[in-house]
PDB file of N, CA and C in Angstrom:
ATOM      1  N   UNK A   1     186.905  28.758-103.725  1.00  0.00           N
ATOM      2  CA  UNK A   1     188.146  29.405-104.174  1.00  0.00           C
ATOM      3  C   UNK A   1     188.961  28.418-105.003  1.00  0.00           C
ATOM      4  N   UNK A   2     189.602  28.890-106.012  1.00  0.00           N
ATOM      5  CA  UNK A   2     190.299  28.153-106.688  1.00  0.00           C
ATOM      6  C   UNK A   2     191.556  28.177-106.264  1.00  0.00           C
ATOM      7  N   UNK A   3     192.727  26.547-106.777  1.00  0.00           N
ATOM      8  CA  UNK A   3     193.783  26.910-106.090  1.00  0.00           C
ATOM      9  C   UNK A   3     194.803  27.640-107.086  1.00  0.00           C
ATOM     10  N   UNK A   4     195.967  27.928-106.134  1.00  0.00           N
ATOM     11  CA  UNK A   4     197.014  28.324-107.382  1.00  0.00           C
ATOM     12  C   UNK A   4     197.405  27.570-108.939  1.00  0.00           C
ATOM     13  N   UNK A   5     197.324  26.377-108.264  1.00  0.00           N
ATOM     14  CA  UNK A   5     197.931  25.323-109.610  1.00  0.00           C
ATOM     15  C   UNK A   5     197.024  25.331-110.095  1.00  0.00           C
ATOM     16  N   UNK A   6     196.094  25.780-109.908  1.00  0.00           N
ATOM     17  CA  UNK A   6     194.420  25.730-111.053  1.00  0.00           C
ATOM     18  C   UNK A   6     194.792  26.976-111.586  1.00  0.00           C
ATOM     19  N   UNK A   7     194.795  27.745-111.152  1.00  0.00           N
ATOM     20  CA  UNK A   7     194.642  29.092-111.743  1.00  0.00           C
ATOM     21  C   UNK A   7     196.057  28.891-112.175  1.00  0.00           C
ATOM     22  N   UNK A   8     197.599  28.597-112.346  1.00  0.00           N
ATOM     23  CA  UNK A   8     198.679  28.831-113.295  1.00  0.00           C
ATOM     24  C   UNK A   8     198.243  27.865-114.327  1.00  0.00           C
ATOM     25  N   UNK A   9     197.230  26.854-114.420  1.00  0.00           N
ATOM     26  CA  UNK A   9     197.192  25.997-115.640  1.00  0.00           C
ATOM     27  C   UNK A   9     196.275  26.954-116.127  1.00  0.00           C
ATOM     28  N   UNK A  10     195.226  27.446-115.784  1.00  0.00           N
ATOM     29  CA  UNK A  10     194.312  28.542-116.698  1.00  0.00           C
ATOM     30  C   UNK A  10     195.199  29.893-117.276  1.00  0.00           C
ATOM     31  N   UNK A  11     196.326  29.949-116.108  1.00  0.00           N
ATOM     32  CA  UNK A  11     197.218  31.007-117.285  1.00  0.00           C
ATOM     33  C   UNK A  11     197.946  30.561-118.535  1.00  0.00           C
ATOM     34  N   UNK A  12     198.626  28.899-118.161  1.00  0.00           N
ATOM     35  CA  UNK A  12     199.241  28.810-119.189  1.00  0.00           C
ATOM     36  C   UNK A  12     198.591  28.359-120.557  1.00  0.00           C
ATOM     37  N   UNK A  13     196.960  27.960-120.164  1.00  0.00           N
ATOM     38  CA  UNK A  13     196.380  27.481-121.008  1.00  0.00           C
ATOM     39  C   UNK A  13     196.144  28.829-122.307  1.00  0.00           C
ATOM     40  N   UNK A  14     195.843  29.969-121.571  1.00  0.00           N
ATOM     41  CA  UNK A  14     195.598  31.417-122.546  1.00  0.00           C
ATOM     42  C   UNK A  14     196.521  31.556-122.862  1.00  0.00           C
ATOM     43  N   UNK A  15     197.818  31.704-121.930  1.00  0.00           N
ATOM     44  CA  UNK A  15     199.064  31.625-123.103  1.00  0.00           C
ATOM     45  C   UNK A  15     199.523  30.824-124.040  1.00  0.00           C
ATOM     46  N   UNK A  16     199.253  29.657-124.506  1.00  0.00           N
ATOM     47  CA  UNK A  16     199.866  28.716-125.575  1.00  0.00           C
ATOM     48  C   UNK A  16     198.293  29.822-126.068  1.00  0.00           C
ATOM     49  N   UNK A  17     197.161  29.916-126.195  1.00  0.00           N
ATOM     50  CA  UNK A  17     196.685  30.770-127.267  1.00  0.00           C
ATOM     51  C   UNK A  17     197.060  32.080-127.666  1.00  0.00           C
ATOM     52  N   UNK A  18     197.782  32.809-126.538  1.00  0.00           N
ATOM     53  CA  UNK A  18     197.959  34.126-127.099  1.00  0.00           C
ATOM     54  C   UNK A  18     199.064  33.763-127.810  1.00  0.00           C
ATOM     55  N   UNK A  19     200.461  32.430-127.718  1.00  0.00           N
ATOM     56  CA  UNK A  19     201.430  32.721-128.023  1.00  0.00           C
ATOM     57  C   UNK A  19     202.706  32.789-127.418  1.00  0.00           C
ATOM     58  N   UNK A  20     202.404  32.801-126.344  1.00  0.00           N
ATOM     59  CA  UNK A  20     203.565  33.831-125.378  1.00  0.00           C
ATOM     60  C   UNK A  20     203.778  32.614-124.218  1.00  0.00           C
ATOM     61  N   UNK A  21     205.111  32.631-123.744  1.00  0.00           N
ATOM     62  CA  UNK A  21     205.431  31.907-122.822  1.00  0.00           C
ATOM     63  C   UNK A  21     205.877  32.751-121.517  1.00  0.00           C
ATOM     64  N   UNK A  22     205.132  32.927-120.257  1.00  0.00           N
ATOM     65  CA  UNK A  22     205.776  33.612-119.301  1.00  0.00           C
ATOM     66  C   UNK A  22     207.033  32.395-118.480  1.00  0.00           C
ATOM     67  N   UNK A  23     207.791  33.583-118.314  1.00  0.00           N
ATOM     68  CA  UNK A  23     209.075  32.798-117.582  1.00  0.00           C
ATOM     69  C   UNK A  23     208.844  32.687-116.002  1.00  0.00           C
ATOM     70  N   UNK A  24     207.684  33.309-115.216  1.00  0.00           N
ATOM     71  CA  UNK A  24     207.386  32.596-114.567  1.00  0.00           C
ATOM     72  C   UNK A  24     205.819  33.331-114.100  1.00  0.00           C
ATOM     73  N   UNK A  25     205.320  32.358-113.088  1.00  0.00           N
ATOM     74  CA  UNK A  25     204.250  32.715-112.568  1.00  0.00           C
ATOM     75  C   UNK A  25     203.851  32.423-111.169  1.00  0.00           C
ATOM     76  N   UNK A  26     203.580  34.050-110.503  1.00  0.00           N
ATOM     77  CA  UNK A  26     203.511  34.465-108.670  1.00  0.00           C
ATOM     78  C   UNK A  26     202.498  34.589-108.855  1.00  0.00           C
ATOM     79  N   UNK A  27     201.978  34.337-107.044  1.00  0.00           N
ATOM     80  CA  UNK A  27     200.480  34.661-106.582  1.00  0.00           C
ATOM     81  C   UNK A  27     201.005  34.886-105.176  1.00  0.00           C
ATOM     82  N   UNK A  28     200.799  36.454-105.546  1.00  0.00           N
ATOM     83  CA  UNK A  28     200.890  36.840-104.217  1.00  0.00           C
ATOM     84  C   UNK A  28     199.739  37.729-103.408  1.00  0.00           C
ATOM     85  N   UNK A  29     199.933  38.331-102.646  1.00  0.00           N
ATOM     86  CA  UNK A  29     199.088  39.767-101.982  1.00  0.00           C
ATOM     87  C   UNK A  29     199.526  41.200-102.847  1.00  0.00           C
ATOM     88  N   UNK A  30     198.939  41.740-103.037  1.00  0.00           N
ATOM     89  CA  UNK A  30     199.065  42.993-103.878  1.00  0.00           C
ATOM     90  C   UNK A  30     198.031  43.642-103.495  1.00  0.00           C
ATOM     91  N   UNK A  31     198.162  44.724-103.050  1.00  0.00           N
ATOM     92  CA  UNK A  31     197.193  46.062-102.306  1.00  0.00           C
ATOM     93  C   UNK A  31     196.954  47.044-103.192  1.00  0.00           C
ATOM     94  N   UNK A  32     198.155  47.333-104.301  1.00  0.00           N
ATOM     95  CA  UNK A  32     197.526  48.257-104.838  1.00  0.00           C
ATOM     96  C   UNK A  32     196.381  47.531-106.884  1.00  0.00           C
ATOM     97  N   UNK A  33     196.777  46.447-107.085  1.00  0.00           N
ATOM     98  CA  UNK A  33     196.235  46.153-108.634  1.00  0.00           C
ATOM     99  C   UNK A  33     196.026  44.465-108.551  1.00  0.00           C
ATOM    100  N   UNK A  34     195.843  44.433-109.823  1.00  0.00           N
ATOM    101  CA  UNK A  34     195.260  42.777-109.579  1.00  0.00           C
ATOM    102  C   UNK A  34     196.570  41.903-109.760  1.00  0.00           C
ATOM    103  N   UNK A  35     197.735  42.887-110.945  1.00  0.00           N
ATOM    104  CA  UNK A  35     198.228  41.729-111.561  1.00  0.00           C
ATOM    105  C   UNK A  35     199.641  42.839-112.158  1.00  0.00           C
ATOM    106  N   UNK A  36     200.235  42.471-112.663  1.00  0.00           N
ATOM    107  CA  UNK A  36     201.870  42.756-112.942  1.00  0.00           C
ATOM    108  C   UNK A  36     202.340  42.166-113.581  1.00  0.00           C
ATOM    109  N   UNK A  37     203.650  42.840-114.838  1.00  0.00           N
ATOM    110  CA  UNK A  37     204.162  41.642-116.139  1.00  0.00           C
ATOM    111  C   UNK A  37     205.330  42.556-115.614  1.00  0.00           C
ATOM    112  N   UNK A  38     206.156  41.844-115.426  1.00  0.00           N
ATOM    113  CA  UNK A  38     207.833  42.261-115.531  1.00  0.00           C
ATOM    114  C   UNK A  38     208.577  42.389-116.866  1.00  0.00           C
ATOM    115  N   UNK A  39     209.397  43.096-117.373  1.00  0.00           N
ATOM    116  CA  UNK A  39     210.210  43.092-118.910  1.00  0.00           C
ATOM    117  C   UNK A  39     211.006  41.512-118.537  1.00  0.00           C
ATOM    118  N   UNK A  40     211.352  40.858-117.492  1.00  0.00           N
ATOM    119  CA  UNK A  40     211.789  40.206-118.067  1.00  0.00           C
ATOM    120  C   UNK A  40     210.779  38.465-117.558  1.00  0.00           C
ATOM    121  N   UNK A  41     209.416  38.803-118.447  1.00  0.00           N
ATOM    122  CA  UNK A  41     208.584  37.359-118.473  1.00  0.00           C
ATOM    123  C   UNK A  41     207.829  37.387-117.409  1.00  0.00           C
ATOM    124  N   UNK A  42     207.970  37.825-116.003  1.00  0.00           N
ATOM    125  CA  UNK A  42     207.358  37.478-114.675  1.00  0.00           C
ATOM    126  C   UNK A  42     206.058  37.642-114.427  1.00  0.00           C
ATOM    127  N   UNK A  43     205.111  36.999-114.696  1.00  0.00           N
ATOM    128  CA  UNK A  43     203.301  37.628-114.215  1.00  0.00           C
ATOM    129  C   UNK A  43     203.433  37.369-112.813  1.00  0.00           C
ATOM    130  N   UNK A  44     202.918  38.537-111.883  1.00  0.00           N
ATOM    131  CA  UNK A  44     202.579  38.190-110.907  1.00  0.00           C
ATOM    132  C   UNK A  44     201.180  38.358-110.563  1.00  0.00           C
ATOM    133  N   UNK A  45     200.530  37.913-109.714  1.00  0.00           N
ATOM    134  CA  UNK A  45     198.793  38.070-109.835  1.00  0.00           C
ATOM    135  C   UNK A  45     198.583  38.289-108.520  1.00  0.00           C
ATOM    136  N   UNK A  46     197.724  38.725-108.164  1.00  0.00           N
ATOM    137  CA  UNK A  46     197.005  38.776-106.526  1.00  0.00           C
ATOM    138  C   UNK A  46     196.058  37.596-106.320  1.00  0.00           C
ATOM    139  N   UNK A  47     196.295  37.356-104.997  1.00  0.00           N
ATOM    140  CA  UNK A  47     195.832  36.293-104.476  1.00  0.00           C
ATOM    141  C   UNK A  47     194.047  36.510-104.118  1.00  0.00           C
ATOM    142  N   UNK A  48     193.783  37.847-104.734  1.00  0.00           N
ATOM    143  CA  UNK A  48     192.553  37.675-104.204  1.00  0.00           C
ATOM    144  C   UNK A  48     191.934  37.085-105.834  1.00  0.00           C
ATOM    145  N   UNK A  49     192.654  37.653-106.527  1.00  0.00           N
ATOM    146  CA  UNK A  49     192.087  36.707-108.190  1.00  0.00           C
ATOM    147  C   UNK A  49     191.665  35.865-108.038  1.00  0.00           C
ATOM    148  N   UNK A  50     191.946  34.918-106.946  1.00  0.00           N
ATOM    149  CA  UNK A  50     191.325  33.465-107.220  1.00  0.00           C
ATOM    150  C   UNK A  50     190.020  33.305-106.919  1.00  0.00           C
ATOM    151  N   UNK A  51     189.817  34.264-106.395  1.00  0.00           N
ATOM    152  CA  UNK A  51     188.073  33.873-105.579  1.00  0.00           C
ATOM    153  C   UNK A  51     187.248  34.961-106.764  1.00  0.00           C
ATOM    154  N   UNK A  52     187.827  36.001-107.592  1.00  0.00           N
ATOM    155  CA  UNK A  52     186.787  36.169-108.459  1.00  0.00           C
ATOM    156  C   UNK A  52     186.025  35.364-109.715  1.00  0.00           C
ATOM    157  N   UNK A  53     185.133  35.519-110.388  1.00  0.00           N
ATOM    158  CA  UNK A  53     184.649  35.290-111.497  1.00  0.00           C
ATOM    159  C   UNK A  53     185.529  34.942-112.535  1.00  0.00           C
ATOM    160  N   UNK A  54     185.490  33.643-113.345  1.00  0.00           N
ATOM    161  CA  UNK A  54     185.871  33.469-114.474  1.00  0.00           C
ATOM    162  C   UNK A  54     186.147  34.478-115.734  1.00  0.00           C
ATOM    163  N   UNK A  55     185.074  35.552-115.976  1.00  0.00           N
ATOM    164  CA  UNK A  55     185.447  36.259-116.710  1.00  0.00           C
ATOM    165  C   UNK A  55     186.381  37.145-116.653  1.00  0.00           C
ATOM    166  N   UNK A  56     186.206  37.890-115.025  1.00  0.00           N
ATOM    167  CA  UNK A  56     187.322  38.735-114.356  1.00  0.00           C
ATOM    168  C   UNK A  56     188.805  38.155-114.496  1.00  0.00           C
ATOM    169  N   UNK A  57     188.702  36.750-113.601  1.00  0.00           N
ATOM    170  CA  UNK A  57     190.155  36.393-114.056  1.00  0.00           C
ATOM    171  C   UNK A  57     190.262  36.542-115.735  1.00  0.00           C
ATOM    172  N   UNK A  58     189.861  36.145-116.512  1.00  0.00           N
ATOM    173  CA  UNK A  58     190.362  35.803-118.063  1.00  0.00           C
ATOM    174  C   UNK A  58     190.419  37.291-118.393  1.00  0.00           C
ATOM    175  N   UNK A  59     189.936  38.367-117.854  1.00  0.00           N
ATOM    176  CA  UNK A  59     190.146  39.642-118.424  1.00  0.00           C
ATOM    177  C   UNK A  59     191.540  39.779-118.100  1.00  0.00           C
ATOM    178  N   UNK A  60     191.705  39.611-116.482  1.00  0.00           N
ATOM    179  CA  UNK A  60     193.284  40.255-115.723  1.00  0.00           C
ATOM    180  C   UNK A  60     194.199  39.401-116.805  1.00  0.00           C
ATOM    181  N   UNK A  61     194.227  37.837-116.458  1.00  0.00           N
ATOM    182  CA  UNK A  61     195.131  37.212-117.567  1.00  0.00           C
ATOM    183  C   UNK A  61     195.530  37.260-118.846  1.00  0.00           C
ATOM    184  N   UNK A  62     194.837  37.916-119.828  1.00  0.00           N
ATOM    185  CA  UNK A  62     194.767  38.331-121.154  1.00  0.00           C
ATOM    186  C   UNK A  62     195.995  39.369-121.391  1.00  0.00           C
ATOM    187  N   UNK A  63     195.319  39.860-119.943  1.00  0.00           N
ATOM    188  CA  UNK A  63     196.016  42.101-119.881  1.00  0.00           C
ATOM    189  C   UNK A  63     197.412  41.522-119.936  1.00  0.00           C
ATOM    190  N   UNK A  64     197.820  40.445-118.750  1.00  0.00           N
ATOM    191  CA  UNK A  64     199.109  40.694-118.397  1.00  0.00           C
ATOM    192  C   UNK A  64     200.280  39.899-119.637  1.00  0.00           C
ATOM    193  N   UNK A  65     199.429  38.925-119.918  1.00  0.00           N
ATOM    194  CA  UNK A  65     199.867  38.126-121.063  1.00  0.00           C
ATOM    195  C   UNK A  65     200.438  38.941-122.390  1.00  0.00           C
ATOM    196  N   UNK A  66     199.310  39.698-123.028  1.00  0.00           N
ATOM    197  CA  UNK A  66     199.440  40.585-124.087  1.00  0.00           C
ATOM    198  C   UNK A  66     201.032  41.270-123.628  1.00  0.00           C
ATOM    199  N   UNK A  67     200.338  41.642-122.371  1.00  0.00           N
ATOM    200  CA  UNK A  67     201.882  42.602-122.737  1.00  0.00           C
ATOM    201  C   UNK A  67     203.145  41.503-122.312  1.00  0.00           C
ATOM    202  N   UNK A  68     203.538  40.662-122.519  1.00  0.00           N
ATOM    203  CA  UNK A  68     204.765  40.112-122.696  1.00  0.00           C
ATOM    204  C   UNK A  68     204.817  40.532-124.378  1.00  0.00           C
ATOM    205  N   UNK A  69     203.943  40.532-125.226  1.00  0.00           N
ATOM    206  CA  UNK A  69     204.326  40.782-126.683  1.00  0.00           C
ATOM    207  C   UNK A  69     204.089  42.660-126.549  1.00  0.00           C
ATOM    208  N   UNK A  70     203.170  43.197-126.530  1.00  0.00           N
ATOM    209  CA  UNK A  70     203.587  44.911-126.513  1.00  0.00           C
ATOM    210  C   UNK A  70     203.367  45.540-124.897  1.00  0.00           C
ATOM    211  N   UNK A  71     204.262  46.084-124.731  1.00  0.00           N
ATOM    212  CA  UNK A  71     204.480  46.364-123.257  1.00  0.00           C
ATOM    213  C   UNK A  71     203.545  47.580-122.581  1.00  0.00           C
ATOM    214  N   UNK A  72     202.864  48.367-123.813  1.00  0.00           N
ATOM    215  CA  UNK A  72     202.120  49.160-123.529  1.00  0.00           C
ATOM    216  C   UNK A  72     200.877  49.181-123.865  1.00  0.00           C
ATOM    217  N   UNK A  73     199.652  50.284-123.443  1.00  0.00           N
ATOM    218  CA  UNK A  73     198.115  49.837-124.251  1.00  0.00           C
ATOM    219  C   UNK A  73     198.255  50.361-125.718  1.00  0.00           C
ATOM    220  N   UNK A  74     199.109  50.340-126.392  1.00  0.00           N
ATOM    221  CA  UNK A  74     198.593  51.160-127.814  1.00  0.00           C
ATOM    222  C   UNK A  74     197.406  50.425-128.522  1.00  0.00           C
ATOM    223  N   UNK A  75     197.089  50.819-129.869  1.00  0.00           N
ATOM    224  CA  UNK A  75     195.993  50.338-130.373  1.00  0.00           C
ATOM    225  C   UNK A  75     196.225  48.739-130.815  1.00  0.00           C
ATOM    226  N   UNK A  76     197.688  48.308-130.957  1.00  0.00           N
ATOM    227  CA  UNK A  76     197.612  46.821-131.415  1.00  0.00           C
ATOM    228  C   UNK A  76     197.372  46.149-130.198  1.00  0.00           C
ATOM    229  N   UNK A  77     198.050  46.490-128.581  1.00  0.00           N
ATOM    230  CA  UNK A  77     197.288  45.686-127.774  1.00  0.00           C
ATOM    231  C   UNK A  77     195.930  45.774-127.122  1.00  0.00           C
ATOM    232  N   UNK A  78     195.317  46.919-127.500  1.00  0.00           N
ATOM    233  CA  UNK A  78     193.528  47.392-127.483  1.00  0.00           C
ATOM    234  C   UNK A  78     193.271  46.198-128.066  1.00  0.00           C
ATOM    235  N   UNK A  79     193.341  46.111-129.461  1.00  0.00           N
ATOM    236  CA  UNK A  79     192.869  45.306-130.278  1.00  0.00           C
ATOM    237  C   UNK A  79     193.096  43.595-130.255  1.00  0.00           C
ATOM    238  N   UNK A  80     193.849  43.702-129.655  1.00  0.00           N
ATOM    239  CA  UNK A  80     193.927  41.838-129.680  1.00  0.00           C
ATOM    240  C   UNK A  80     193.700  41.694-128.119  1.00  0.00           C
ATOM    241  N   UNK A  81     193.486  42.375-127.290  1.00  0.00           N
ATOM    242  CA  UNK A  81     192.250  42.164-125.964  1.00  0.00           C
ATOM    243  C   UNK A  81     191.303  41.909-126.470  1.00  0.00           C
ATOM    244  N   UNK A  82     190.744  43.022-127.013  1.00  0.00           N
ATOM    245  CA  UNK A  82     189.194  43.060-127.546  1.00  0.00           C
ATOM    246  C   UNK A  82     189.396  41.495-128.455  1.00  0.00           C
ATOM    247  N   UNK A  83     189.964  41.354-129.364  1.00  0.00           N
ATOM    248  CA  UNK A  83     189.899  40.008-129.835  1.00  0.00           C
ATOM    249  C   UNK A  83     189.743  38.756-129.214  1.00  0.00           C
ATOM    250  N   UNK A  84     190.812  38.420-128.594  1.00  0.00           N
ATOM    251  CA  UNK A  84     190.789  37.580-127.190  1.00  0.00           C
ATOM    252  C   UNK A  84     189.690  37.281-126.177  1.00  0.00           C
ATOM    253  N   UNK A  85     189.250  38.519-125.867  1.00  0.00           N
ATOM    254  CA  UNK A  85     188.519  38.642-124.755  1.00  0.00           C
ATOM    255  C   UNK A  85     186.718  38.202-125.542  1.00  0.00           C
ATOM    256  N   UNK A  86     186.509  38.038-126.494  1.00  0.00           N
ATOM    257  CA  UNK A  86     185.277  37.921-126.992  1.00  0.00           C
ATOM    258  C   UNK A  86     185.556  36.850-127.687  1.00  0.00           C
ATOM    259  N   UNK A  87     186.544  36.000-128.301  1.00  0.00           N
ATOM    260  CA  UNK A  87     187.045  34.283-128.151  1.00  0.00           C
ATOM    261  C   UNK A  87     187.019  33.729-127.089  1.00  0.00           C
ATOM    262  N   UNK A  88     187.105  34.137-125.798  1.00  0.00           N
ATOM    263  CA  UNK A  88     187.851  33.626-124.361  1.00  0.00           C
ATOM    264  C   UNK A  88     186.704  33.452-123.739  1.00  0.00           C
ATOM    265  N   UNK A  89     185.711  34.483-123.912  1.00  0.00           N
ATOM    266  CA  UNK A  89     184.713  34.610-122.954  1.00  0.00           C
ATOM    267  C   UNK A  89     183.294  34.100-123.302  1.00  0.00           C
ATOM    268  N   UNK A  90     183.275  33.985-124.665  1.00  0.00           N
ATOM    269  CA  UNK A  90     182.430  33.214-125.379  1.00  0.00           C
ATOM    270  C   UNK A  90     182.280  31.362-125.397  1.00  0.00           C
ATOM    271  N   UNK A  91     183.396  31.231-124.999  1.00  0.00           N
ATOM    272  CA  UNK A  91     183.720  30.021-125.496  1.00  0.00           C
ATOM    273  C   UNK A  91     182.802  28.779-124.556  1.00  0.00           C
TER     274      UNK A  91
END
C-alpha cells in the first residue's frame, strides 16, 4: 500500500502538468465514489485508492484535477482526459 504523502506528491506531480493547483488535498473513507473536487479547490480521495493500480489511481487523479479547470464532463474535459490519460499512462 502506498502512503498518503506518496500518493499527495503523485497528485501534485499531475497537477503542475495539468496546470492546476488544488487548495487542498484529503484522504479519507468514502463509501459511495473514489474521489471528489469541491468549487472551492478541495480533492478529496478515498483511502482505498491507495492500494489500487497505478493506472487506476492516475485515471481517478486526472478526473478530479481536470475539473478544477471545467467543472463538468463536456467535450473539452472528455478531451483533455483522453489526452492526459494516454501521456500519463504511457509514460
Amino acid at each position: 500500500m502506498m502512503t498518503s504523502e506518496t500518493f499527495k506528491e503523485e497528485v501534485m506531480m499531475l497537477a503542475s502538468k495539468v496546470g492546476v493547483k488544488p487548495k487542498q488535498i484529503h484522504i479519507q473513507p468514502m463509501k459511495r465514489k473514489w474521489a471528489s473536487c469541491s468549487r472551492k479547490g478541495r480533492l478529496t480521495f478515498d483511502k482505498q485508492l491507495l492500494n489500487e493500480p497505478y493506472d487506476v489511481r492516475i485515471k481517478v487523479i486526472l478526473h478530479e484535477l481536470l475539473h478544477l479547470k471545467y467543472p463538468n464532463h463536456g467535450k473539452m474535459f472528455t478531451l483533455l482526459m483522453d489526452t492526459y490519460l494516454k501521456k500519463t499512462i504511457t509514460m
